[in-house]
Protein backbone atom coordinates (compact mmCIF):
# COMPACT_ATOMS: atom_id res chain seq x y z
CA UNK A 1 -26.97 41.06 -18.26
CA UNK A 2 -27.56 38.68 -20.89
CA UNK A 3 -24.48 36.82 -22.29
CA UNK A 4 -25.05 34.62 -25.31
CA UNK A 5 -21.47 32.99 -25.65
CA UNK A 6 -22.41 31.47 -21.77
CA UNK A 7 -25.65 30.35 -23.27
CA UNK A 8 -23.83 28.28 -26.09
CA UNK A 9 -21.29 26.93 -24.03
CA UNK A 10 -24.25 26.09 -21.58
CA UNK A 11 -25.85 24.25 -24.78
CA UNK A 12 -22.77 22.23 -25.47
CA UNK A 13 -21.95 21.04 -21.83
CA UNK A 14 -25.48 19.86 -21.81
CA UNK A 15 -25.22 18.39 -25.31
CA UNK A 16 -21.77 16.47 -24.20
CA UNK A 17 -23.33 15.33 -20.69
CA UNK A 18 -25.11 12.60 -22.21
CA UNK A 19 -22.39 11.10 -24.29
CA UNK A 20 -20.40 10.91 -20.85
CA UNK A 21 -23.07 9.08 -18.44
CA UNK A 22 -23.59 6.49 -21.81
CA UNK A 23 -19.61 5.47 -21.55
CA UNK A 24 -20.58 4.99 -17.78
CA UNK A 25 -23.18 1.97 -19.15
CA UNK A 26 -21.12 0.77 -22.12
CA UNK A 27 -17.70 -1.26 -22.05
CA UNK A 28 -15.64 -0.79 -24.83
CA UNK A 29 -12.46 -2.71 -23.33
CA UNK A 30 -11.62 -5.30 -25.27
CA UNK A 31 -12.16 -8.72 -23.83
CA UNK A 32 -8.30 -9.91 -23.54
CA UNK A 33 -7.55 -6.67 -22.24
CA UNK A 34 -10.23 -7.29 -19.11
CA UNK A 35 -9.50 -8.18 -15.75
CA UNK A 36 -11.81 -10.58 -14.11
CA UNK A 37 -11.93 -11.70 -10.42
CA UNK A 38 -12.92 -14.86 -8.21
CA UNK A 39 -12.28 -16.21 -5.07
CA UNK A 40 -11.44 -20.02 -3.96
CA UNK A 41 -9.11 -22.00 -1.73
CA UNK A 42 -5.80 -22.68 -3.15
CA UNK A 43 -5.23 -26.83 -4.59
CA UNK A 44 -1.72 -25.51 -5.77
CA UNK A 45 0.49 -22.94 -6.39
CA UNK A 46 3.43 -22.49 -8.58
CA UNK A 47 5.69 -20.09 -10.48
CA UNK A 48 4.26 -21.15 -13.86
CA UNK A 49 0.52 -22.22 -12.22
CA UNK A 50 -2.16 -22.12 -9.88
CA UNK A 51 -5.26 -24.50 -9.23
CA UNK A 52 -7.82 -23.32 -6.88
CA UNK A 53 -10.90 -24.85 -5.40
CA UNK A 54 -13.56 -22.10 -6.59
CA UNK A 55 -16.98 -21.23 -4.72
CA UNK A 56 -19.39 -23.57 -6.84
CA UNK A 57 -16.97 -26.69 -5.68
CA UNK A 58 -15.33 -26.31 -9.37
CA UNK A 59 -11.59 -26.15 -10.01
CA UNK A 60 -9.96 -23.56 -12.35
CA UNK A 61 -6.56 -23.43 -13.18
CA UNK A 62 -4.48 -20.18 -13.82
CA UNK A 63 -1.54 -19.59 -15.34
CA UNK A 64 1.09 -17.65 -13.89
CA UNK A 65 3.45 -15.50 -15.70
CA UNK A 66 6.57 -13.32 -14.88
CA UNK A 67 4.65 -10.60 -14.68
CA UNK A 68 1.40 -12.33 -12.49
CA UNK A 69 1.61 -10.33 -8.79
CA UNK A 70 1.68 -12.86 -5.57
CA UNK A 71 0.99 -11.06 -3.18
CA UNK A 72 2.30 -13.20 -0.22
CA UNK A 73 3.27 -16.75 0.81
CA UNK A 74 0.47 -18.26 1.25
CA UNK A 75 -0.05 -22.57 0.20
CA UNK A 76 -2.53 -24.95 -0.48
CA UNK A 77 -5.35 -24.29 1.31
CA UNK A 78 -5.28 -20.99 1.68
CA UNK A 79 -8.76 -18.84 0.25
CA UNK A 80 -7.07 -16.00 -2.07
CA UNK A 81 -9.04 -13.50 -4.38
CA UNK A 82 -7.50 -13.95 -8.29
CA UNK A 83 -7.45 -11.07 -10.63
CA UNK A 84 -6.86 -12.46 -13.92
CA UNK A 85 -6.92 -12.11 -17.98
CA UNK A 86 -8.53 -14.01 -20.37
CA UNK A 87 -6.61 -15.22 -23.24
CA UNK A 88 -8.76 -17.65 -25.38
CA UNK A 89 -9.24 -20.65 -23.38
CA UNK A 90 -5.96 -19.89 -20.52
CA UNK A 91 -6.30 -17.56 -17.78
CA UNK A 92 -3.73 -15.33 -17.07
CA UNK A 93 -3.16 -14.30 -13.28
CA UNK A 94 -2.68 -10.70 -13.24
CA UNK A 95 -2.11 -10.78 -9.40
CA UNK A 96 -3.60 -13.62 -6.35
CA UNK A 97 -3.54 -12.15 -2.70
CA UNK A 98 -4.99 -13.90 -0.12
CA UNK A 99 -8.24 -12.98 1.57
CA UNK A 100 -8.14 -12.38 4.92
CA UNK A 101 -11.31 -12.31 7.14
């Protein structure tokens, strides 16, 4: 049995597939609405700041905000994986935990 209104929606799921796999290749966030990631040891740690000692022996600084996640009580010295925002020329912690083995 031959149905043609399964052979158009066929045509159109095929048709849509493509647009689909190209959002898988493209980013369209915005950059200040991006969360970026690195790992280092912890110089210091505040509520309003942290400094951290990243792989390349090169020291960012973060900001900390209300709403930045700490996950734990770790100090100086401890390695901890940042998640963060980037705001012009500050970088906004969106949450530091520490990593662990």
């Amino acid at each position: 049995m031959h149905h043609p209104a399964l052979a158009i929606l066929f045509l159109i799921l095929i048709s849509l597939q493509p647009s689909c796999i190209w959002k898988l290749w493209t980013n369209d966030t915005p950059l200040e609405e991006r969360i970026y990631d690195v790992y280092g040891t912890v110089e210091t740690i505040s509520s309003d700041e942290l400094v951290i000692q990243g792989s390349n022996n090169q020291q960012q600084t973060f900001l900390m905000l209300p709403s930045s996640v700490r996950g734990g009580d770790f100090k100086a010295g401890a390695l901890v994986h940042v998640y963060y925002k980037q705001k012009e020329a500050i970088k906004e912690v969106t949450m530091v935990v520490e990593k662990i083995g």
